[in-house]
N, C-alpha and C. Protein backbone atom coordinates (compact mmCIF):
# COMPACT_ATOMS: atom_id res chain seq x y z
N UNK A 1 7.41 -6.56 21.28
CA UNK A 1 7.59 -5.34 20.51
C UNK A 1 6.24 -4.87 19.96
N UNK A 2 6.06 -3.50 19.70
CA UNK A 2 4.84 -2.87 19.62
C UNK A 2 4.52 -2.55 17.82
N UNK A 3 3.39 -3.10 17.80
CA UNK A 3 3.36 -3.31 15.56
C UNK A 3 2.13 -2.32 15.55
N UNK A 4 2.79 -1.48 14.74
CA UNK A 4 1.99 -0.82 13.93
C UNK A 4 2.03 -1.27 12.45
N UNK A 5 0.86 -1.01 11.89
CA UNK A 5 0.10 -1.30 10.22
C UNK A 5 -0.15 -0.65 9.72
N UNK A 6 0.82 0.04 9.00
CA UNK A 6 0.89 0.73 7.77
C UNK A 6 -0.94 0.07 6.93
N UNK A 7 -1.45 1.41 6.60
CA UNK A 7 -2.83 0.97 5.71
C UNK A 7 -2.36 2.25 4.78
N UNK A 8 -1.71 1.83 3.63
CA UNK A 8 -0.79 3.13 2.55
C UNK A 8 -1.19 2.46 1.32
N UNK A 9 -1.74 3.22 0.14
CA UNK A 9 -1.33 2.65 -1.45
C UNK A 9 -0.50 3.36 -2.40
N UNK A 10 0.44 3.96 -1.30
CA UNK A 10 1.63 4.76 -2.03
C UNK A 10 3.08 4.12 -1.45
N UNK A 11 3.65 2.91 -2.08
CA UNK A 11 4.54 2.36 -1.55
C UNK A 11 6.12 3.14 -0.95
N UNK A 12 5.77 4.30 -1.50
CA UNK A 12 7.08 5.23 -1.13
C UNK A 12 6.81 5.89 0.06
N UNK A 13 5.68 6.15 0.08
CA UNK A 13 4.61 6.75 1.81
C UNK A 13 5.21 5.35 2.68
N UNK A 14 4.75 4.53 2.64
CA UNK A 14 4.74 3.12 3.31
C UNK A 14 6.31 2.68 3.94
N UNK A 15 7.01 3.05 2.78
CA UNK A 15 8.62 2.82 2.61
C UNK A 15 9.20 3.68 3.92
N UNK A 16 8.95 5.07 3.35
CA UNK A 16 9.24 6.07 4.52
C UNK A 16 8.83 6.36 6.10
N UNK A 17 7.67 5.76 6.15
CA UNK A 17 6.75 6.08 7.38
C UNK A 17 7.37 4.15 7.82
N UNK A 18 7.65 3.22 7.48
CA UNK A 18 8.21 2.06 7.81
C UNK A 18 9.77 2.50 8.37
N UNK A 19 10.43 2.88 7.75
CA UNK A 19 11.58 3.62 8.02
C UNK A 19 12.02 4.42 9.27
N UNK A 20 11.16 5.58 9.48
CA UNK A 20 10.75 6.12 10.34
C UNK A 20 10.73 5.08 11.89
N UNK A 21 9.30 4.54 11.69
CA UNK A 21 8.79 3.98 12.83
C UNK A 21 9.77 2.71 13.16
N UNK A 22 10.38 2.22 12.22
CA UNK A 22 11.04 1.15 12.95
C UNK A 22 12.71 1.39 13.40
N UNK A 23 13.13 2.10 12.45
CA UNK A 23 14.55 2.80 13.31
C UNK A 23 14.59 4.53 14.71
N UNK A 24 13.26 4.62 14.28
CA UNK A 24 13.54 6.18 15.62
C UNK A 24 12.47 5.23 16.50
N UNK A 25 11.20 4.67 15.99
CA UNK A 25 10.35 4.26 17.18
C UNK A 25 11.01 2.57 17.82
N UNK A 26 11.41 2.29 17.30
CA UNK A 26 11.65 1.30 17.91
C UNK A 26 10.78 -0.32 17.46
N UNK A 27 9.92 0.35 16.48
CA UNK A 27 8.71 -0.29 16.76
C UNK A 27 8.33 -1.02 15.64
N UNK A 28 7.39 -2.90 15.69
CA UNK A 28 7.72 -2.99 14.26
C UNK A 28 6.61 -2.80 13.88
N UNK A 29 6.78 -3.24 11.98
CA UNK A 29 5.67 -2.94 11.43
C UNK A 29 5.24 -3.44 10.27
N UNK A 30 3.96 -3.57 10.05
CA UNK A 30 3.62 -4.41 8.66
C UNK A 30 2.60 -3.19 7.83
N UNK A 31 2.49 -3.93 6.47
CA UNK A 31 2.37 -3.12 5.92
C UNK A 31 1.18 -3.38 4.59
N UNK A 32 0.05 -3.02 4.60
CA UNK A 32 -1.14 -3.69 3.53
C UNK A 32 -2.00 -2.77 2.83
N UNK A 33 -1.95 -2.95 1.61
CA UNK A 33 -3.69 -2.07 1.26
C UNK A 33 -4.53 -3.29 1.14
N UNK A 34 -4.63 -3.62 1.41
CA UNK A 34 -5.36 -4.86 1.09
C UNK A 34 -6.49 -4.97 2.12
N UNK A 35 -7.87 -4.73 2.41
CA UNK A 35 -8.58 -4.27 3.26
C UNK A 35 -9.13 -5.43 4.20
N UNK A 36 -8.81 -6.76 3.46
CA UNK A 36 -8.84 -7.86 3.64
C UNK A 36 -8.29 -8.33 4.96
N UNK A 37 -6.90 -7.97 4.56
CA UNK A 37 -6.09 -8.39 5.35
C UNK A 37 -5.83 -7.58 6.76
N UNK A 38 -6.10 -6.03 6.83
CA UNK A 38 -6.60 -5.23 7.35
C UNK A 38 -7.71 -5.58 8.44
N UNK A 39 -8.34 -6.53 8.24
CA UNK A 39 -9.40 -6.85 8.81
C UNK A 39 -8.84 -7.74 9.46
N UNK A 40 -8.69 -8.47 9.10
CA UNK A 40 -7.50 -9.92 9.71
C UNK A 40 -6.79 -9.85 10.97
N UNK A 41 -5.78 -8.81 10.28
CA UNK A 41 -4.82 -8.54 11.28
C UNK A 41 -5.72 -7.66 12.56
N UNK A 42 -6.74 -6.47 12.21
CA UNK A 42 -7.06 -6.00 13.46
C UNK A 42 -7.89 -6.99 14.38
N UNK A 43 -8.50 -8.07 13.71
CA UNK A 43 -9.20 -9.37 15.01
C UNK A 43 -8.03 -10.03 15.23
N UNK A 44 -7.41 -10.25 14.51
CA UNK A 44 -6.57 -11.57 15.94
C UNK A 44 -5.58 -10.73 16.39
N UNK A 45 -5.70 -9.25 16.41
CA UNK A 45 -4.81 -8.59 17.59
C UNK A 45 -3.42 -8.61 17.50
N UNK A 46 -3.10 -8.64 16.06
CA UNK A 46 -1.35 -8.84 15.42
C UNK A 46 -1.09 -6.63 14.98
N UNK A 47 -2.05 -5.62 15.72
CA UNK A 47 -1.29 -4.59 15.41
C UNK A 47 -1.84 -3.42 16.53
N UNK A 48 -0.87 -3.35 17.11
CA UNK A 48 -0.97 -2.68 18.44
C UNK A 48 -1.77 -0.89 17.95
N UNK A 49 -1.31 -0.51 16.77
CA UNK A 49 -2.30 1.04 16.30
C UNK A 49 -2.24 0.76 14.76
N UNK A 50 -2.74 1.44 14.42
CA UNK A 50 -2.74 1.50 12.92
C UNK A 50 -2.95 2.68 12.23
N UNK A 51 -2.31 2.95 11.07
CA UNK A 51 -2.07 4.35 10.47
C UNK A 51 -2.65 4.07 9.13
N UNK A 52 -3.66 4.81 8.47
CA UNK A 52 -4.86 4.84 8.12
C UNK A 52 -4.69 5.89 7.04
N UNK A 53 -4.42 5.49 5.98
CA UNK A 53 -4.44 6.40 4.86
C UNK A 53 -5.58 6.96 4.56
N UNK A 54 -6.19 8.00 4.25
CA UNK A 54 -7.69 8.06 3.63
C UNK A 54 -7.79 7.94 2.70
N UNK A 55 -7.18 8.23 1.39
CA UNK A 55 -7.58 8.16 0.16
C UNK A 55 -7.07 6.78 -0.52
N UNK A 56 -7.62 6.06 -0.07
CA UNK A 56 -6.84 4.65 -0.96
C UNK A 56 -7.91 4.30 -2.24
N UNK A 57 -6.67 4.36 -2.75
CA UNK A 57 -7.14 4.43 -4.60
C UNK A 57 -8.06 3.23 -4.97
N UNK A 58 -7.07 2.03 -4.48
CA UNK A 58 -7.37 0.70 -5.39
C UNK A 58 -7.72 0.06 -4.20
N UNK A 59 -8.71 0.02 -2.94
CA UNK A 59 -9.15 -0.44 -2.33
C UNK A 59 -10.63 -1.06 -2.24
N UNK A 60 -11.01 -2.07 -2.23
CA UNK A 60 -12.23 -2.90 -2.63
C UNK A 60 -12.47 -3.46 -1.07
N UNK A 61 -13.82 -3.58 -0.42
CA UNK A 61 -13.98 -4.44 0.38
C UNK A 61 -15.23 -5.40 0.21
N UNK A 62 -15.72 -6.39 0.25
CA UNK A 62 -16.66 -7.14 -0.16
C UNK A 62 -17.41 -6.52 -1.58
N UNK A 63 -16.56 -6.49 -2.41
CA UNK A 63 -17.12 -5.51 -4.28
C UNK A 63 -17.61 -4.05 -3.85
N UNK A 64 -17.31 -3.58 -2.56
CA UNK A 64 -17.30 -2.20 -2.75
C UNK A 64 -16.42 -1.37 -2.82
N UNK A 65 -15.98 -0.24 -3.14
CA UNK A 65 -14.81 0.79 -3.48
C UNK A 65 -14.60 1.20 -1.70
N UNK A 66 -13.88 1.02 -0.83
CA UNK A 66 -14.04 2.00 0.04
C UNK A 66 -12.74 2.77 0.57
N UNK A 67 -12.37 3.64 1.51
CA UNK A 67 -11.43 4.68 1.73
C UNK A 67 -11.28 4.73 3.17
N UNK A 68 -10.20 5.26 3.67
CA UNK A 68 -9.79 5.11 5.07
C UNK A 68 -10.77 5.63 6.09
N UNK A 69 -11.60 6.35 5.24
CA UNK A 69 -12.80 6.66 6.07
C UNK A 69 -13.51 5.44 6.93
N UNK A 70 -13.89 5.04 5.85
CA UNK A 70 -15.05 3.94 5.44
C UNK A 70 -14.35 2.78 6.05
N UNK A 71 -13.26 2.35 6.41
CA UNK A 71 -12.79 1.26 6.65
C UNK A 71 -12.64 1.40 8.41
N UNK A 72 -12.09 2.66 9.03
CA UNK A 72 -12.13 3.22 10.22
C UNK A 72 -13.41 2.96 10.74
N UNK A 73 -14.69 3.60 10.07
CA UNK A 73 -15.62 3.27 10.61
C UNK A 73 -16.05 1.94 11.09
N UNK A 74 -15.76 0.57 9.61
CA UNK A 74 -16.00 -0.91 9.87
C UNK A 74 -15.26 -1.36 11.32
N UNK A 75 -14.14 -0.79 11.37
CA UNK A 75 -13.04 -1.40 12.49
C UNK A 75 -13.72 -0.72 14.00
N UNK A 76 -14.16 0.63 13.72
CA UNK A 76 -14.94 0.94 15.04
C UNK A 76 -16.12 0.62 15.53
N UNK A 77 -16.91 0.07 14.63
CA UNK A 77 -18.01 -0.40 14.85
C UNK A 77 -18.05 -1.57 15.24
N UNK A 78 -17.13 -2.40 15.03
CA UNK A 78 -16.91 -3.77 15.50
C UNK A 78 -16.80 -3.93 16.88
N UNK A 79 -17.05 -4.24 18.16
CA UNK A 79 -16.82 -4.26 19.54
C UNK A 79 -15.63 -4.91 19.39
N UNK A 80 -14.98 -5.91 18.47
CA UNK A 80 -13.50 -6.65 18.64
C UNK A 80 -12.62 -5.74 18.63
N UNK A 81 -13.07 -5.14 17.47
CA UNK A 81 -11.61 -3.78 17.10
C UNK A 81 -11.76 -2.61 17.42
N UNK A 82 -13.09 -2.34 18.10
CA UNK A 82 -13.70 -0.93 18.40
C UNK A 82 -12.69 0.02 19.13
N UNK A 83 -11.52 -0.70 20.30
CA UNK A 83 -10.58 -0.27 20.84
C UNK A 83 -9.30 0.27 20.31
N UNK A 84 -9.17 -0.31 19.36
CA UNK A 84 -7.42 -0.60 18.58
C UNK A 84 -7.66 1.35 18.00
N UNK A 85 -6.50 1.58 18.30
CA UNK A 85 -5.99 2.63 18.16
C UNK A 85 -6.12 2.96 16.18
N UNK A 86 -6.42 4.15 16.00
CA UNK A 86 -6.40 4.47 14.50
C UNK A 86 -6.18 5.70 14.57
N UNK A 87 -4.85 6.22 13.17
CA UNK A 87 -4.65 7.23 13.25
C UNK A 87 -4.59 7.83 11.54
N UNK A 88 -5.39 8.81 11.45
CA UNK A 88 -5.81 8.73 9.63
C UNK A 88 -4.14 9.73 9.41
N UNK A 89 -3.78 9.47 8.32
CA UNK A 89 -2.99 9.49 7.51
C UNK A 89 -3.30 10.24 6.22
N UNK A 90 -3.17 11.92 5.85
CA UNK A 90 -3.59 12.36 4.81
C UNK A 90 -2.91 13.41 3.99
N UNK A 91 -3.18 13.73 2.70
CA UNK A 91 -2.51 15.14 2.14
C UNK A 91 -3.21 16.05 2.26
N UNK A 92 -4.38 15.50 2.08
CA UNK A 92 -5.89 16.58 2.33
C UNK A 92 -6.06 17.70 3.82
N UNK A 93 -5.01 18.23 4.01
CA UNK A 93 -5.13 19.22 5.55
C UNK A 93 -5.55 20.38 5.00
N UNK A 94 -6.43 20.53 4.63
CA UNK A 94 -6.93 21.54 4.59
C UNK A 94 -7.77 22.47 5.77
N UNK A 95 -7.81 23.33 6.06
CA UNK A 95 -8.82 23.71 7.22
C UNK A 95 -9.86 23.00 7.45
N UNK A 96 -10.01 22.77 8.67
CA UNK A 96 -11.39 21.86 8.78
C UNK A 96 -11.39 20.32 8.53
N UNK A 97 -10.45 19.86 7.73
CA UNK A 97 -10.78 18.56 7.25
C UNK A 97 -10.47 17.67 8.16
N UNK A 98 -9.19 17.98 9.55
CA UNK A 98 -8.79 17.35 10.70
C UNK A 98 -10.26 17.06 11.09
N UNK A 99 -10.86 18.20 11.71
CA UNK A 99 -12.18 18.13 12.43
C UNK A 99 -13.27 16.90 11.75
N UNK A 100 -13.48 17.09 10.65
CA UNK A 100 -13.94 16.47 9.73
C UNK A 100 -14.11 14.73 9.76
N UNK A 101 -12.73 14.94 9.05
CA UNK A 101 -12.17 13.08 9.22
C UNK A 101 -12.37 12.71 10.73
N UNK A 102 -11.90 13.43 11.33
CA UNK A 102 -11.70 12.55 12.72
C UNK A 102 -13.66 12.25 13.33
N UNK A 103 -14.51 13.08 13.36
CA UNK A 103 -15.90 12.82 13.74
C UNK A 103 -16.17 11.81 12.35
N UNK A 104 -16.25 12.33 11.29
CA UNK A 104 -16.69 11.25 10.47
C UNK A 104 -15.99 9.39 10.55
N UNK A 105 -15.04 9.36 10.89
CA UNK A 105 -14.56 8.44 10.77
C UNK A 105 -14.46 7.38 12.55
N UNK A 106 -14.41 8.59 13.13
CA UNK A 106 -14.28 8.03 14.62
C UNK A 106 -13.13 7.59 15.02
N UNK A 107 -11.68 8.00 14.06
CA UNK A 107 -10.36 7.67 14.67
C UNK A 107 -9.40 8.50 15.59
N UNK A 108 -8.57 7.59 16.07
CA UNK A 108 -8.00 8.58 17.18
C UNK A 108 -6.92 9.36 17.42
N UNK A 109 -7.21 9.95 16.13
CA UNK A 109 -5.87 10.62 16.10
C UNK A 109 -5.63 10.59 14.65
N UNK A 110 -4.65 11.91 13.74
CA UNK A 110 -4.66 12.51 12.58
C UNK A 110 -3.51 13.24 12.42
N UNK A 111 -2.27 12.65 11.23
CA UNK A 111 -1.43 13.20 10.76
C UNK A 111 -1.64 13.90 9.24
N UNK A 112 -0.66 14.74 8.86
CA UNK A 112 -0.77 15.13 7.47
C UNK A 112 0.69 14.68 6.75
N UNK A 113 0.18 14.50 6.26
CA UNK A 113 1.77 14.34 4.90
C UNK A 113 1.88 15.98 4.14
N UNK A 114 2.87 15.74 3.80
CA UNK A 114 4.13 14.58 4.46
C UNK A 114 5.04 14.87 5.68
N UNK A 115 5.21 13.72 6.36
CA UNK A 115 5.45 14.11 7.63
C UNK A 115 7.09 14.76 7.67
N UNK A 116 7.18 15.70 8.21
CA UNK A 116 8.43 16.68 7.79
C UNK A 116 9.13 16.06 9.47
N UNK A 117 8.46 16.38 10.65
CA UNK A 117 9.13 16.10 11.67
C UNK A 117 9.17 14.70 12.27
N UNK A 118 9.97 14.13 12.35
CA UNK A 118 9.90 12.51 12.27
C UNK A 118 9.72 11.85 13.48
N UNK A 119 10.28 12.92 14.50
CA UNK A 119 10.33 12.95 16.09
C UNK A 119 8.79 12.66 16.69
N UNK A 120 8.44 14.14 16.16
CA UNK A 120 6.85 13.75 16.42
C UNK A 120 6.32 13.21 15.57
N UNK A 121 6.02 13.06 14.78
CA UNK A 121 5.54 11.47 14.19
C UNK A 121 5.77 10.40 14.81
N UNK A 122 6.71 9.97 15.24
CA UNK A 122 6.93 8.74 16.16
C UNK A 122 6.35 8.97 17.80
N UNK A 123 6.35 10.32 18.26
CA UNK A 123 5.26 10.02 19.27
C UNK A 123 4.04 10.46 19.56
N UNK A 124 3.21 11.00 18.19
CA UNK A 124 2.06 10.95 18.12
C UNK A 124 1.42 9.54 17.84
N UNK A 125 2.19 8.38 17.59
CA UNK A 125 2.29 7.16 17.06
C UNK A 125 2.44 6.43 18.77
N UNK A 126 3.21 7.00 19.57
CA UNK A 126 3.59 6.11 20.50
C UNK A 126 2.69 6.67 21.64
N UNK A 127 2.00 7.71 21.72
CA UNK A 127 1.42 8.20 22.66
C UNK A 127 -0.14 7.26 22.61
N UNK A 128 -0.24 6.92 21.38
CA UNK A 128 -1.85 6.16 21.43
C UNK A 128 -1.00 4.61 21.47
N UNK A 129 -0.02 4.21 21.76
CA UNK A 129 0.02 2.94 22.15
C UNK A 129 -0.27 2.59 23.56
N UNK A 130 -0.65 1.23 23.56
CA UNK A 130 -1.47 0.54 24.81
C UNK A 130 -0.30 0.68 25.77
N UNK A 131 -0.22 1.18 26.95
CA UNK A 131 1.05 0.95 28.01
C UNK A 131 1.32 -0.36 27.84
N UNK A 132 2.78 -1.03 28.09
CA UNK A 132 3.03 -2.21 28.21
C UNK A 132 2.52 -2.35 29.88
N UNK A 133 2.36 -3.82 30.19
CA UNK A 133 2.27 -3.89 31.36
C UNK A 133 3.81 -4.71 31.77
């Protein structure tokens, strides 16, 4: 079964978009702000894409403050995780800011909240998953 990782510090975002993806997609899923663990899970290869909040409030990585930006970038820069699918997660849609986040950050792919159509949400989610073989 195909895991996506919730990266949310709004547990009702997390709740809903868990909801979503595991009864219409099929698909399971875990769920962390914890940037730590984030890291973890994308090296030993326990989350097939990952959905990428940008504004995370209470997020620390080695005593620094950082944001879904900033964390996208660490995971792409890495040759381990450079592949793994990322898709930022935001309220901030403002004109331009798609364009924006996605070059600044280098992820592959960009939803807005809140997600109203659930259909596509689940296959803008399933379209960047790895084909099974």
């Amino acid at each position: 079964m195909r895991t996506v990782l919730i990266v949310e510090d709004d547990l009702v975002n997390a709740r809903v978009f868990s909801k979503i993806l595991s009864k219409r997609g099929g698909l399971n899923v875990k769920h962390t702000e914890n940037v730590e663990e984030v890291m973890e899970i994308a090296h030993a290869g326990e989350a097939d894409v990952i959905l990428m909040d940008v504004s995370l409030s209470r997020s620390v990585y080695q005593g620094k403050a950082v944001d879904g930006i900033k964390i996208t970038q660490m995971l792409k820069a890495d040759p381990q995780t450079a592949n793994l699918p990322i898709i930022l997660v935001t309220a901030h849609a403002m004109a331009g800011d798609k364009e924006t986040f996605l070059e600044q950050s280098g992820a592959d792919g960009y939803i807005s909240k809140p997600v109203v159509d659930h259909q596509e949400f689940v296959d803008q989610i399933s379209a960047l998953l790895p084909k099974e073989e």
